[in-house]
C-alpha atoms as a PDB file:
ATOM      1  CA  UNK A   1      20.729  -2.291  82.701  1.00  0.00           C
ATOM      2  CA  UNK A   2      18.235  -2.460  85.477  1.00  0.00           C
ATOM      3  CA  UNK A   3      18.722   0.144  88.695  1.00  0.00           C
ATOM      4  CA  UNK A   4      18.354  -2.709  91.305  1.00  0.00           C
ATOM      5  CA  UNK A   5      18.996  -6.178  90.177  1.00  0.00           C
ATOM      6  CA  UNK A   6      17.403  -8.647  93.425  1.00  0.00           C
ATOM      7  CA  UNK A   7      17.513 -12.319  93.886  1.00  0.00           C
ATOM      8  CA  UNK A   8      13.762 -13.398  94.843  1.00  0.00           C
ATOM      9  CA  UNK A   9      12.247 -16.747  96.424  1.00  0.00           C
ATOM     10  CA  UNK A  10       8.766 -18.083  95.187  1.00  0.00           C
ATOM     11  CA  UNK A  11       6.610 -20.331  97.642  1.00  0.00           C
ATOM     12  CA  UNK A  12       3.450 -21.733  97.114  1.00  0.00           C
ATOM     13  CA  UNK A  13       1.822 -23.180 100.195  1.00  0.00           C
ATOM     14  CA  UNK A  14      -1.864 -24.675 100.041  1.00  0.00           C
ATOM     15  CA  UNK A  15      -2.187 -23.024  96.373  1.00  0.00           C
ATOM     16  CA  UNK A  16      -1.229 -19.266  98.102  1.00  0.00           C
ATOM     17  CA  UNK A  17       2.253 -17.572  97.057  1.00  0.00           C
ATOM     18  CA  UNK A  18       4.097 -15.808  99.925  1.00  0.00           C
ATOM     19  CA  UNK A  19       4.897 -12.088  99.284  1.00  0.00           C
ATOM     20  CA  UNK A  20       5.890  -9.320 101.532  1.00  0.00           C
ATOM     21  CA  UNK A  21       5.233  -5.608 102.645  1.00  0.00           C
ATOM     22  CA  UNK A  22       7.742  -3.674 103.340  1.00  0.00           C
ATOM     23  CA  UNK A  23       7.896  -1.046 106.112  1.00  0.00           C
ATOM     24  CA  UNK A  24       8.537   1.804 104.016  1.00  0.00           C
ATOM     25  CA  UNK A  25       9.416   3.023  99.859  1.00  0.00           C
ATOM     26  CA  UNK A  26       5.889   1.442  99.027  1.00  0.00           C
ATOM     27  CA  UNK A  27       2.959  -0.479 100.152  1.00  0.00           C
ATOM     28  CA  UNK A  28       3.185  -2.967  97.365  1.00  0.00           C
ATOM     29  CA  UNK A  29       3.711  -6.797  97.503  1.00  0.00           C
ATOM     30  CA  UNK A  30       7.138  -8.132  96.858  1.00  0.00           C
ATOM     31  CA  UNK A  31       8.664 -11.552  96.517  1.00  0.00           C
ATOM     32  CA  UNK A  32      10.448 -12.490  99.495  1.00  0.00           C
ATOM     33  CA  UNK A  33      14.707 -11.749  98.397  1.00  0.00           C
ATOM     34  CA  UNK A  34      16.896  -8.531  97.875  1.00  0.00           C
ATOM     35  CA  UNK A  35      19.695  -7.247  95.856  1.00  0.00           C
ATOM     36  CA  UNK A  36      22.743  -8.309  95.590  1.00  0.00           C
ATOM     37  CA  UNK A  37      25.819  -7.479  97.093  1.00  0.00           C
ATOM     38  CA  UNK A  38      28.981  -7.072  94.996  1.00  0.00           C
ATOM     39  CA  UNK A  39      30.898 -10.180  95.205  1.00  0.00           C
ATOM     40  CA  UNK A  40      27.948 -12.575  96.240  1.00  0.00           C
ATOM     41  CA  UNK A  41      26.029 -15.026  94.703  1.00  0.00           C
ATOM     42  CA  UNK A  42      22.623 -15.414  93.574  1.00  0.00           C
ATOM     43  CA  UNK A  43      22.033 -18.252  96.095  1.00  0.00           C
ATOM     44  CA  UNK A  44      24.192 -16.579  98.473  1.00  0.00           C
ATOM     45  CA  UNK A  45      22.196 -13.251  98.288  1.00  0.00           C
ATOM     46  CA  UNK A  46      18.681 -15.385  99.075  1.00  0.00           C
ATOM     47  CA  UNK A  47      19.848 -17.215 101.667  1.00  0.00           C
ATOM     48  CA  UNK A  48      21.118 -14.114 103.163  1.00  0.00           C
ATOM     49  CA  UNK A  49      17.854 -11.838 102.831  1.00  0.00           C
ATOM     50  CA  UNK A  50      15.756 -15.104 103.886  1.00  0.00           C
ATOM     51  CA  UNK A  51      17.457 -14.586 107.144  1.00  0.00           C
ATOM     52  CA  UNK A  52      17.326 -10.721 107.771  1.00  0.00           C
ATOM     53  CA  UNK A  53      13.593 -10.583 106.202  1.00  0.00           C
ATOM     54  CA  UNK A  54      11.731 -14.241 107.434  1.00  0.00           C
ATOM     55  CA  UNK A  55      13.617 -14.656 110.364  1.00  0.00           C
ATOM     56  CA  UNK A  56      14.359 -18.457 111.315  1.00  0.00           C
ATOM     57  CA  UNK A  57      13.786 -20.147 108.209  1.00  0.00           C
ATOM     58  CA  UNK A  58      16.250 -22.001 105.646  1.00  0.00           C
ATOM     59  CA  UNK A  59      14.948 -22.873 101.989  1.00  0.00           C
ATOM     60  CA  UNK A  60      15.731 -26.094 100.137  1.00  0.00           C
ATOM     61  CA  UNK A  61      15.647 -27.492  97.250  1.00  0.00           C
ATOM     62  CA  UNK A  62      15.885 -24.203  94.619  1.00  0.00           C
ATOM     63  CA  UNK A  63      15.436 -24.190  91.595  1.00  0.00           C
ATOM     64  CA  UNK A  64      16.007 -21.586  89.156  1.00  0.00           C
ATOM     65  CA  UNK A  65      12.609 -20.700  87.752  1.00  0.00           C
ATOM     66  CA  UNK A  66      13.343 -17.369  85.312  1.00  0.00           C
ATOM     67  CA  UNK A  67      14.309 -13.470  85.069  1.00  0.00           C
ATOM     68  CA  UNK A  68      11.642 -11.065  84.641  1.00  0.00           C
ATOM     69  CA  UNK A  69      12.425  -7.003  84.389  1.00  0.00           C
ATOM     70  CA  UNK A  70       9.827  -4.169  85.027  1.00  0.00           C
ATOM     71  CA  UNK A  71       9.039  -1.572  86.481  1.00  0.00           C
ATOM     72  CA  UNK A  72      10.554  -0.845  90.357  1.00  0.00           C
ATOM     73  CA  UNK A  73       7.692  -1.354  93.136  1.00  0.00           C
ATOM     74  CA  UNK A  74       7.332   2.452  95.033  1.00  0.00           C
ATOM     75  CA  UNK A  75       9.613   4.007  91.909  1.00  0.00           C
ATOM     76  CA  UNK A  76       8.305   4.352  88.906  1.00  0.00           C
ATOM     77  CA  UNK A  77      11.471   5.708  87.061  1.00  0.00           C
ATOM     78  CA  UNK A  78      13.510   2.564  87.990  1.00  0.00           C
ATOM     79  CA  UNK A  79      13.723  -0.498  86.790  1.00  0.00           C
ATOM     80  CA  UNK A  80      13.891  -3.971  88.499  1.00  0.00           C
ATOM     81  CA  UNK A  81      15.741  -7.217  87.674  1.00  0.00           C
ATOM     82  CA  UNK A  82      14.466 -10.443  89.367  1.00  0.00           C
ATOM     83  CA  UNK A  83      16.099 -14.061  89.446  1.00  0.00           C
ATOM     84  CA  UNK A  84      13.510 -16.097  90.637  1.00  0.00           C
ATOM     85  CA  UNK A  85      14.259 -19.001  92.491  1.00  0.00           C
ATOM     86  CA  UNK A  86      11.796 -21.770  93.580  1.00  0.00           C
ATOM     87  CA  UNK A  87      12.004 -23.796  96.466  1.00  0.00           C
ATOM     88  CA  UNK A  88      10.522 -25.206  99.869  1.00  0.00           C
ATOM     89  CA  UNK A  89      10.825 -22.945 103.080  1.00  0.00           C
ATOM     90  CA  UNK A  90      11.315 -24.956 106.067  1.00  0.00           C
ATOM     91  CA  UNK A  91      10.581 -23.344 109.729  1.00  0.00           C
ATOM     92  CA  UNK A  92       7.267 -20.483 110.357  1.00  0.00           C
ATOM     93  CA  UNK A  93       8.166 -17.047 108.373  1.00  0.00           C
ATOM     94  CA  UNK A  94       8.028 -14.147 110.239  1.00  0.00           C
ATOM     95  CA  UNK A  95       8.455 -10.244 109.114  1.00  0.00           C
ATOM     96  CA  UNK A  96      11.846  -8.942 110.535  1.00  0.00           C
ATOM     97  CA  UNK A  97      14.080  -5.882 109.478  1.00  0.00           C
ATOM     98  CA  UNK A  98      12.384  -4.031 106.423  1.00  0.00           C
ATOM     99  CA  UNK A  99       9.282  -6.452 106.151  1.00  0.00           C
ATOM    100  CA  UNK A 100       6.558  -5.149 107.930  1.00  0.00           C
ATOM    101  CA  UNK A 101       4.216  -8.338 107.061  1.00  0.00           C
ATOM    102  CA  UNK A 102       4.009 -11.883 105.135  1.00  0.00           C
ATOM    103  CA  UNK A 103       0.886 -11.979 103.214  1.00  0.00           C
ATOM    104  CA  UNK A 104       0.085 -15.737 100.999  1.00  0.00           C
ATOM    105  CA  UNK A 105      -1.345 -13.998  98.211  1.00  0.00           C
ATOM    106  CA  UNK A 106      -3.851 -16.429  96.224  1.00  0.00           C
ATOM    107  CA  UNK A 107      -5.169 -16.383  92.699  1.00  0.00           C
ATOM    108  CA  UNK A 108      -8.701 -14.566  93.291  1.00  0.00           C
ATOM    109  CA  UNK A 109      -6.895 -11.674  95.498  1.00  0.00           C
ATOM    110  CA  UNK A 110      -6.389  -8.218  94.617  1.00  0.00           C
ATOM    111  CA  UNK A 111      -3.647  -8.047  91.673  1.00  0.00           C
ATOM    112  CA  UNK A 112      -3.554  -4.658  92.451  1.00  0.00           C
ATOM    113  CA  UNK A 113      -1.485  -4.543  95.460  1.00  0.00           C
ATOM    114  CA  UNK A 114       1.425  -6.185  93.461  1.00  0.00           C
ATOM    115  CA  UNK A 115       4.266  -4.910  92.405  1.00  0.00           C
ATOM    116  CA  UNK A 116       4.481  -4.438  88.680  1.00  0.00           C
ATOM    117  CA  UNK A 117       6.916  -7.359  88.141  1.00  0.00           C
ATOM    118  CA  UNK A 118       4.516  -9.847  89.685  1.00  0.00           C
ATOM    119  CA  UNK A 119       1.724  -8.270  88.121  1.00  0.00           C
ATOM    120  CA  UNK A 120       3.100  -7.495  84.916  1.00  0.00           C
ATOM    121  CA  UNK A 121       5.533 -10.537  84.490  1.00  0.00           C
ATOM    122  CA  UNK A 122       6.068 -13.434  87.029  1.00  0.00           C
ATOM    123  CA  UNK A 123       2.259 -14.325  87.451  1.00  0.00           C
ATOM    124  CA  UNK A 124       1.219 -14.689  83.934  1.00  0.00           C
ATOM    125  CA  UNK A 125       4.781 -16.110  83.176  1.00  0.00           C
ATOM    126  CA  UNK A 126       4.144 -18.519  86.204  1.00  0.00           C
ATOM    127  CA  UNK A 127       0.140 -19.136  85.121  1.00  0.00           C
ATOM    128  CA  UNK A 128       1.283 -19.836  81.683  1.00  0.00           C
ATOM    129  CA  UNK A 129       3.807 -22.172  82.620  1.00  0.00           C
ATOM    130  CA  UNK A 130       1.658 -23.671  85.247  1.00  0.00           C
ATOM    131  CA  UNK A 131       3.853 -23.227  88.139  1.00  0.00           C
ATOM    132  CA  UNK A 132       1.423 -21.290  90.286  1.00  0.00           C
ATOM    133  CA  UNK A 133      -2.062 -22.122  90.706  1.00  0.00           C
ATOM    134  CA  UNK A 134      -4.075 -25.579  91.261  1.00  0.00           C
ATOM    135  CA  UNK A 135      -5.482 -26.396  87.435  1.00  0.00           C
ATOM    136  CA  UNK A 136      -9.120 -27.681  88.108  1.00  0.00           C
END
């Protein structure tokens, strides 16, 4: 059983994937989301942290698009369980609460600032599957 099981968005605009840094636990990207509450949803739960972390924005159109467990981002001796979601943002993100910026992370950047579930798991998973990056 993972130590924090989160609910997490994926966007691709103009081939770039939107992640977030927080403020503070770690200076790793994340996948726009959070974890859940007891008694919520998973749609519930993203819809929810859309709000408190991108500010006036509403998704459409999800899509379930896999779980992935690895490694916590900023805590090594936890584990992380993410239900990704795809879908379409509609409205200008904007870091608010926890978030302290929106980075669209493309396919030549540094994989390095990810955290291990995106490096480890949801890109190749997504690359693999095609779901991610323009094919040439």
């Amino acid at each position: 059983m993972a130590d924090y099981n989160k609910i997490g968005l994926l966007v691709v605009r103009d081939g770039r994937l939107l992640l977030c840094r927080k403020r503070h636990t770690t200076a790793l990207l994340i996948l726009p989301g959070g974890c859940l509450e007891p008694g919520e949803s998973a749609l519930e739960c993203l819809h929810r942290e859309l709000r408190e972390e991108l500010g006036e924005v509403s998704v459409t159109g999800l899509e379930y698009v896999g779980s992935y467990s690895d490694k916590a981002a900023g805590a090594a001796d936890k584990t992380v369980h993410i239900e990704l979601y795809r879908g379409r943002l509609t409205g200008e993100p904007a870091p608010h609460a926890e978030i302290r910026e929106l980075i669209w992370f493309g396919a030549d950047d540094d994989r390095r600032q990810l955290a291990p579930s995106i490096a480890n798991q949801i890109l190749p998973d997504l690359e693999r599957r095609g779901l991610l990056w323009p094919r040439a």
